[in-house]
C-alpha atoms as a PDB file:
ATOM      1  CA  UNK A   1       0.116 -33.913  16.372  1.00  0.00           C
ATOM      2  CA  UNK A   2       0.189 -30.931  13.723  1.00  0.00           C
ATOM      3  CA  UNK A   3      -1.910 -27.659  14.506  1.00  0.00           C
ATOM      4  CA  UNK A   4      -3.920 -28.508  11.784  1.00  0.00           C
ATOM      5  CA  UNK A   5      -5.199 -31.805  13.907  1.00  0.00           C
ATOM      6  CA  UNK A   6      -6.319 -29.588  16.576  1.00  0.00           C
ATOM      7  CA  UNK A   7      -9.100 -27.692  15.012  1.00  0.00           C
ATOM      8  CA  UNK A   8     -11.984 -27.839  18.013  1.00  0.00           C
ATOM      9  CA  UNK A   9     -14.557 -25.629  16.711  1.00  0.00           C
ATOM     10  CA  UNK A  10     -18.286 -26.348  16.825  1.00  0.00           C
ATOM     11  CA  UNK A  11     -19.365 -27.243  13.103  1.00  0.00           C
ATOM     12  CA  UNK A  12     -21.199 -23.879  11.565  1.00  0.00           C
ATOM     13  CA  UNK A  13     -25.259 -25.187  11.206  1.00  0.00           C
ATOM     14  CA  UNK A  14     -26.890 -21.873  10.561  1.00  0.00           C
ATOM     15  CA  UNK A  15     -26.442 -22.862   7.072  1.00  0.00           C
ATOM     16  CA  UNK A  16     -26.805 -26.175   6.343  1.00  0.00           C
ATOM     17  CA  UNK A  17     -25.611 -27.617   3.290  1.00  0.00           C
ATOM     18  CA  UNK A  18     -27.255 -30.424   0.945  1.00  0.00           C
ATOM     19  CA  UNK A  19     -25.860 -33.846   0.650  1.00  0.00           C
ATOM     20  CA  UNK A  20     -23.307 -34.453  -2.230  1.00  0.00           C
ATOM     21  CA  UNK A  21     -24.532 -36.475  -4.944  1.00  0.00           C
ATOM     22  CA  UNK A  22     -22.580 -38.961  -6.444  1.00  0.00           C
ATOM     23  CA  UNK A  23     -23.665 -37.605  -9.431  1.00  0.00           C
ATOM     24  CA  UNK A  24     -23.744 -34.353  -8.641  1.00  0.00           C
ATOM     25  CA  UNK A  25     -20.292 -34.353 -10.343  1.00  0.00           C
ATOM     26  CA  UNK A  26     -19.076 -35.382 -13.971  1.00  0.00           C
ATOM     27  CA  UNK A  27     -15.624 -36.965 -12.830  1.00  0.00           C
ATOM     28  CA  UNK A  28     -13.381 -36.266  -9.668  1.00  0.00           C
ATOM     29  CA  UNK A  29     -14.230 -34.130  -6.744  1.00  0.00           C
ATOM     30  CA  UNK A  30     -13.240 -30.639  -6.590  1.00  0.00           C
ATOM     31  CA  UNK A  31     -10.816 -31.702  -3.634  1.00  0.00           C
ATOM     32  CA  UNK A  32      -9.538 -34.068  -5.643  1.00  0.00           C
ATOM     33  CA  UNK A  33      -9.141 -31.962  -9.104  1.00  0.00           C
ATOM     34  CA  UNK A  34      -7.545 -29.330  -6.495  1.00  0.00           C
ATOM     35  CA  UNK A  35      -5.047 -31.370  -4.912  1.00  0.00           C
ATOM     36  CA  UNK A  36      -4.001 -33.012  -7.958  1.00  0.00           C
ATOM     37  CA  UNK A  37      -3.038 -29.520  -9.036  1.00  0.00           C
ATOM     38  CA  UNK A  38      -0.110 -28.921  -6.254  1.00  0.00           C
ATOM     39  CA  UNK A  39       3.438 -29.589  -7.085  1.00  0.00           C
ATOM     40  CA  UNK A  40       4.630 -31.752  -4.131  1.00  0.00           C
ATOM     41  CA  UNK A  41       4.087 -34.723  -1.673  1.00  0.00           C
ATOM     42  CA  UNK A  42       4.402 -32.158   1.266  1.00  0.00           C
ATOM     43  CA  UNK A  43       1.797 -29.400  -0.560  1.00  0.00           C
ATOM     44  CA  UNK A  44      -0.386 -32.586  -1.309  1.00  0.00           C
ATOM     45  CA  UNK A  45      -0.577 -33.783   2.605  1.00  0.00           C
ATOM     46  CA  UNK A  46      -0.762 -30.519   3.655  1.00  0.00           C
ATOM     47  CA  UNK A  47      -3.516 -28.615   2.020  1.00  0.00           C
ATOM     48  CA  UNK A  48      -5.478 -32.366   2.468  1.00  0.00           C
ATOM     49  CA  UNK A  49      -5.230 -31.748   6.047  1.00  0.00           C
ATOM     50  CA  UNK A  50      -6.379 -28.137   5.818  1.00  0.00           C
ATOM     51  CA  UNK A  51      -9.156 -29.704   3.851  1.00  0.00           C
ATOM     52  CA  UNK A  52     -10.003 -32.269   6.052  1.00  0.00           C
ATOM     53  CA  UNK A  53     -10.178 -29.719   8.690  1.00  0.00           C
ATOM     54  CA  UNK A  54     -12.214 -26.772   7.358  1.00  0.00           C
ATOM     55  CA  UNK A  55     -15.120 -29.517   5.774  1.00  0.00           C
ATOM     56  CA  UNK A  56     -15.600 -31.130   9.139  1.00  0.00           C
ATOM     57  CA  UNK A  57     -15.893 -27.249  10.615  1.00  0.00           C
ATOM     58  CA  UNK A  58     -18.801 -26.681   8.202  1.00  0.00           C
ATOM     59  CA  UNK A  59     -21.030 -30.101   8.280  1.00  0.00           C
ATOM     60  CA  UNK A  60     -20.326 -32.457  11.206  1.00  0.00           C
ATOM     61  CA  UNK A  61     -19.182 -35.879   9.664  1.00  0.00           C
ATOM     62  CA  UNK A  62     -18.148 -34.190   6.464  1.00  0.00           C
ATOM     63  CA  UNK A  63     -14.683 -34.267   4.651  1.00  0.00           C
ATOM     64  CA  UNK A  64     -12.821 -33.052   1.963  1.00  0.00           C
ATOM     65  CA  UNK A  65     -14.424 -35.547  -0.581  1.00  0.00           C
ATOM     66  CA  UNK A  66     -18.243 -35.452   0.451  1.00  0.00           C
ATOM     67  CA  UNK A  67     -18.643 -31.875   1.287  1.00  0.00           C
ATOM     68  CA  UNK A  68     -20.222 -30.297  -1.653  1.00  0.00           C
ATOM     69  CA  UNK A  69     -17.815 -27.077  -2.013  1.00  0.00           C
ATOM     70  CA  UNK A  70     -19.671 -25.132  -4.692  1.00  0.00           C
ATOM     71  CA  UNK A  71     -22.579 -24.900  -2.305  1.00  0.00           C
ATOM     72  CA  UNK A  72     -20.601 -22.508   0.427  1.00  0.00           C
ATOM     73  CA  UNK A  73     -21.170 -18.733  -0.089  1.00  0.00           C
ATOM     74  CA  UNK A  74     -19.576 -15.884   2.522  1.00  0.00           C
ATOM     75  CA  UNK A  75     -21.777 -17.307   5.372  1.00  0.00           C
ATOM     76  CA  UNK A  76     -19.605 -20.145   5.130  1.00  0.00           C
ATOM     77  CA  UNK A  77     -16.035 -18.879   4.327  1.00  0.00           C
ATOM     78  CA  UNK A  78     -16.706 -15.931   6.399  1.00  0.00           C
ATOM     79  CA  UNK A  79     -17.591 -17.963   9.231  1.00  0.00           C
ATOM     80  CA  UNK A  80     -14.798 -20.671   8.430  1.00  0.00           C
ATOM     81  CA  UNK A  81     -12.147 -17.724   8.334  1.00  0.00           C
ATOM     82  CA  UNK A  82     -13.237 -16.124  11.677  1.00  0.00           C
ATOM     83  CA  UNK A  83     -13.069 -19.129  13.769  1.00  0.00           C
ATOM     84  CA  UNK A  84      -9.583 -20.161  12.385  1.00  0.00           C
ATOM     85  CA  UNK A  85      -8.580 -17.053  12.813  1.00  0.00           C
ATOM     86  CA  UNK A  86      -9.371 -16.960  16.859  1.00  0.00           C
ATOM     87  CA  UNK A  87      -7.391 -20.398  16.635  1.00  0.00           C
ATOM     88  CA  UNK A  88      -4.745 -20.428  14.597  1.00  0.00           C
ATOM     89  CA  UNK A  89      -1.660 -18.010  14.125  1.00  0.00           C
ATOM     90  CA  UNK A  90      -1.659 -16.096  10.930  1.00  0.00           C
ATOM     91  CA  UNK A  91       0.357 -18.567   8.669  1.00  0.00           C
ATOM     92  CA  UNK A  92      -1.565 -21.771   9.734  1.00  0.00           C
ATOM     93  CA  UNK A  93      -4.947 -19.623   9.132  1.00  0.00           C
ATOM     94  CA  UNK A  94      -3.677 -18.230   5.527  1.00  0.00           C
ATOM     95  CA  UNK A  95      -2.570 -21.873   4.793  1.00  0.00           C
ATOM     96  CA  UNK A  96      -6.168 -23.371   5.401  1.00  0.00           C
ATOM     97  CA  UNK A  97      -7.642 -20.507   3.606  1.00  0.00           C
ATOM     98  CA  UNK A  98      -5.489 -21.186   0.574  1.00  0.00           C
ATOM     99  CA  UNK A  99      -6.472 -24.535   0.659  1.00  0.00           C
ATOM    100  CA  UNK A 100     -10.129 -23.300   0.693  1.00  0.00           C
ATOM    101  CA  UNK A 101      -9.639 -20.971  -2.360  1.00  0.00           C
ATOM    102  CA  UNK A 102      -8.217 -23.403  -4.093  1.00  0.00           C
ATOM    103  CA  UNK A 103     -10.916 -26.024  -4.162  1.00  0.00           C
ATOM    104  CA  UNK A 104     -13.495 -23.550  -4.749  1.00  0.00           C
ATOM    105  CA  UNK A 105     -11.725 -22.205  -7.985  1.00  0.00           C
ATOM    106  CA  UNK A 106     -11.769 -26.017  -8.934  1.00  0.00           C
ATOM    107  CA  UNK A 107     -15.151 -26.277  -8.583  1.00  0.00           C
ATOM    108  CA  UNK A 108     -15.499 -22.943 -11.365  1.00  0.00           C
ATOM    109  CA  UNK A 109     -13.493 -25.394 -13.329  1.00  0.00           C
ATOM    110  CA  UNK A 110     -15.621 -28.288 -12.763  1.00  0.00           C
ATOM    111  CA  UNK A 111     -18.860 -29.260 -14.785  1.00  0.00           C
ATOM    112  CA  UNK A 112     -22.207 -31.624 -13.774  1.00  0.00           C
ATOM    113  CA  UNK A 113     -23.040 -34.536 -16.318  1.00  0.00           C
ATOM    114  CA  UNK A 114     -25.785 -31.991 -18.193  1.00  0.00           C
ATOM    115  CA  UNK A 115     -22.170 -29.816 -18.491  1.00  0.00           C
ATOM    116  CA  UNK A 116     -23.159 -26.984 -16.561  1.00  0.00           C
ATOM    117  CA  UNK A 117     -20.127 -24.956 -14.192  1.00  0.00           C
ATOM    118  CA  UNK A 118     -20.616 -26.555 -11.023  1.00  0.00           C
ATOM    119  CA  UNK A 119     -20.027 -22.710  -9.449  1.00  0.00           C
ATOM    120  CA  UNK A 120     -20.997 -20.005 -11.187  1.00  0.00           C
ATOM    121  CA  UNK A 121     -18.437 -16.950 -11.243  1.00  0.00           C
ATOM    122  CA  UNK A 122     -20.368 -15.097  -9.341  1.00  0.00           C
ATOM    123  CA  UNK A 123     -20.897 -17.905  -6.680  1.00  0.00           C
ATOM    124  CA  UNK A 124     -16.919 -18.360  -6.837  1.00  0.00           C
ATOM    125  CA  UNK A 125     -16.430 -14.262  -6.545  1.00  0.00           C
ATOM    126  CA  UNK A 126     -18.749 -14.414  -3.484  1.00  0.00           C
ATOM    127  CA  UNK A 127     -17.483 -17.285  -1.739  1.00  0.00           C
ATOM    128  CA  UNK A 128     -14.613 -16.087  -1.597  1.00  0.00           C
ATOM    129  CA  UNK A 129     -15.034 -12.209  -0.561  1.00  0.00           C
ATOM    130  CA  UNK A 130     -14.058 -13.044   2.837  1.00  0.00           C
ATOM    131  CA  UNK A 131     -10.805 -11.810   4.083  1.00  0.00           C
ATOM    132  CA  UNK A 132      -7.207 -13.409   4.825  1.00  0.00           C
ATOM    133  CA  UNK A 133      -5.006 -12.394   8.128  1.00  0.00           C
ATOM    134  CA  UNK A 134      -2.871  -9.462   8.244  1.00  0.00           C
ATOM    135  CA  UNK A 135       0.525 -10.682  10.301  1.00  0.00           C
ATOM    136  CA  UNK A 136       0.390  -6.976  11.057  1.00  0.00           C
ATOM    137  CA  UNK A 137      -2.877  -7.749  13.415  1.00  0.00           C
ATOM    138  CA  UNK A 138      -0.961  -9.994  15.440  1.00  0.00           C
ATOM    139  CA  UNK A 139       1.821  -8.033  17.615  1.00  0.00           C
ATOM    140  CA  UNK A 140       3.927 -10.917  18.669  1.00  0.00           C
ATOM    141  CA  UNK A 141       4.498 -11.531  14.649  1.00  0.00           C
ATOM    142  CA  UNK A 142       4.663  -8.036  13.545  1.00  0.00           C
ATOM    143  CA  UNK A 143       8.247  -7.534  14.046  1.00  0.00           C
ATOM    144  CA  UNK A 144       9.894  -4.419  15.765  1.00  0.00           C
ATOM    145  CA  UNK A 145      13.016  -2.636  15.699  1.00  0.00           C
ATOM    146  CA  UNK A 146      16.085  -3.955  18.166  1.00  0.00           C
ATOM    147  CA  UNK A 147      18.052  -1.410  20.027  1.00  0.00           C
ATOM    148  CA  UNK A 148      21.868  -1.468  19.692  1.00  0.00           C
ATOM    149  CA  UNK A 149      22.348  -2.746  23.167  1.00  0.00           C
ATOM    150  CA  UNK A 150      19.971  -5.341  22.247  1.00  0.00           C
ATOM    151  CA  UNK A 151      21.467  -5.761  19.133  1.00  0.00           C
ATOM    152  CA  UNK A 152      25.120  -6.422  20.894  1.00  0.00           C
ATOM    153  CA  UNK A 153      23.914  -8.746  23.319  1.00  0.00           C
ATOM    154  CA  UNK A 154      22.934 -10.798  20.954  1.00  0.00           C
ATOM    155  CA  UNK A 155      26.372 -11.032  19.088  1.00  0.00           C
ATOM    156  CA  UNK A 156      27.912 -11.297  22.410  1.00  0.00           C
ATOM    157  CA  UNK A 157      25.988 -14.403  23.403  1.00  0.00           C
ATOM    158  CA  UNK A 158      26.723 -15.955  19.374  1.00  0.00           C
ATOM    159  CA  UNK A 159      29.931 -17.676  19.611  1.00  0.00           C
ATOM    160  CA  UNK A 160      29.537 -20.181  17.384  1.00  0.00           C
ATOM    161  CA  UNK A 161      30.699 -18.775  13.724  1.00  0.00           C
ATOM    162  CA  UNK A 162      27.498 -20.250  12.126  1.00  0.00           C
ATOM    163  CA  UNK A 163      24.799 -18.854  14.586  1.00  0.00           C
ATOM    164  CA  UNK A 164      26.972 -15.387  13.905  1.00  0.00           C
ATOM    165  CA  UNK A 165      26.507 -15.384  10.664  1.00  0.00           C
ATOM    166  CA  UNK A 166      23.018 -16.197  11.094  1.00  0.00           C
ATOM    167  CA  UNK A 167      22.382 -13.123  13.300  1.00  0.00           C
ATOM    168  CA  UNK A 168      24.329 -10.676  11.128  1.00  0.00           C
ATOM    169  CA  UNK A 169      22.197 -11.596   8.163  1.00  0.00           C
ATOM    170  CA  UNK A 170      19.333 -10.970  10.213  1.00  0.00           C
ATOM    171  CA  UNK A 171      19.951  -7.518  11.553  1.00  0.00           C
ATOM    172  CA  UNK A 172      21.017  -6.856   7.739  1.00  0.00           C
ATOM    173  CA  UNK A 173      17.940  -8.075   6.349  1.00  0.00           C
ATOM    174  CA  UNK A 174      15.213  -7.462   8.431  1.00  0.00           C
ATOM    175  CA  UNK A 175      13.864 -11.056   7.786  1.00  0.00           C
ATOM    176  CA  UNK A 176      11.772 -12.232  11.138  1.00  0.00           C
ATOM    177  CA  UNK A 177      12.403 -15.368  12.309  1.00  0.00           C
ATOM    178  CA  UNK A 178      10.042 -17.690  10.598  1.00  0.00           C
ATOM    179  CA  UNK A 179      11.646 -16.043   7.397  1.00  0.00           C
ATOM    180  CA  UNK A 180      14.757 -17.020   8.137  1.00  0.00           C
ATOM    181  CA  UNK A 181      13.867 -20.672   9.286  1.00  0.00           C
ATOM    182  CA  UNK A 182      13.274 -21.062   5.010  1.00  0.00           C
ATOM    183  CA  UNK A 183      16.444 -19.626   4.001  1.00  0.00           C
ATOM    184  CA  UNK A 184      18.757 -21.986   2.171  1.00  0.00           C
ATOM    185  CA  UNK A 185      22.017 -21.488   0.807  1.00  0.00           C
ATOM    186  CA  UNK A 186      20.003 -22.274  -2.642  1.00  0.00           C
ATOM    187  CA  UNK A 187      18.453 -18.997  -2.522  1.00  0.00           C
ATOM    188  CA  UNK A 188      22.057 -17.282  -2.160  1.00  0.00           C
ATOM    189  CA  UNK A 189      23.931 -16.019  -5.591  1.00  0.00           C
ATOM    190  CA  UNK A 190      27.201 -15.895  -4.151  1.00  0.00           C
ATOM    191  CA  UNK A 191      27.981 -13.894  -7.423  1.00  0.00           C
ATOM    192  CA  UNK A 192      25.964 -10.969  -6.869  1.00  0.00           C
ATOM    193  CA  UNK A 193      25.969 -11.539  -2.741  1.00  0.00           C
ATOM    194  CA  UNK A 194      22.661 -11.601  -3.336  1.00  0.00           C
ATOM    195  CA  UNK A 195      19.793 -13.830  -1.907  1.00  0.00           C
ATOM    196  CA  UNK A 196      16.186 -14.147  -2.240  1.00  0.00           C
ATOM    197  CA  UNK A 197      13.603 -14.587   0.410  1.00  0.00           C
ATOM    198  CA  UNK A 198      10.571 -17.346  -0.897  1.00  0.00           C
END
């Protein structure tokens, strides 16, 4: 199971929200229009499951489809962002708030049958007020500085050429871990012995 399948939080009722309509909506659903958007499969399945997740934190039974998005204002996201936050690390929480933005700017986008915006600006600007994580918040991901005995220990226990190499560009980088899990020789110019960090 993913972390995203573990979400346990008790669904947020101090502010209910009203059935969706059927045709509350002039076309697809805001989830849809907003998935439909990203660029890959993995994206797709991804911020789905995010989706999936945060709709059934807000209104028990909901999901991504039936929850009517352009009725959430900071109450909601606020509340939504807090309680991932006390479960989640900070990229898994970021990831399911992106997902959130993103299907509340496609509701801006979105119009009902008498072709009014299905969220105002002002709705969308609200809704989404509340705040992202800060890896900096989290010690254990911040990062620190190794020591050169540290430093040499490591390259000591590295005897394999590849998990050398892999350690050097490290300590010449700076790049934590989880940064250097996405590196690929792709993202190298061996022309410029340069590389870039996505």
């Amino acid at each position: 199971a993913t972390e995203l399948a573990r979400l346990d939080v008790q669904p947020l009722a101090s502010q209910p929200l009203a059935p969706l309509a059927r045709r509350a909506v002039a076309g697809p659903t805001p989830a849809a229009v907003y998935i439909a958007s990203l660029t890959s499969d993995t994206s797709r399945r991804t911020m789905t499951n995010a989706l999936e997740q945060v709709a059934r934190l807000i209104t028990p039974n909901a999901n991504a489809e039936t929850l009517p998005w352009w009725q959430l204002n900071l109450t909601h996201t606020g509340a939504v962002a807090a309680a991932l936050k006390k479960k989640f690390q900070p990229r898994t929480t970021n990831r399911m708030l992106a997902a959130l933005r993103g299907v509340l700017r496609a509701c801006s986008h979105l119009r009902t049958p008498s072709g009014l915006p299905l969220m105002s600006a002002q709705d969308l600007h609200d809704a989404l007020s509340f705040k992202g994580v800060s890896v900096s918040e989290y010690s254990e991901d911040a990062g620190r500085m190794l020591p050169r005995a540290e430093k040499e220990k490591l390259r000591a226990a590295a005897t394999d050429p590849r998990d050398r190499a892999l350690l050097e560009f490290a300590f010449g980088t700076g790049l934590r871990a989880f940064e250097l899990v996405g590196v690929d020789l792709e993202h190298w110019d061996r022309a410029a012995s340069e590389g870039a960090v996505v």
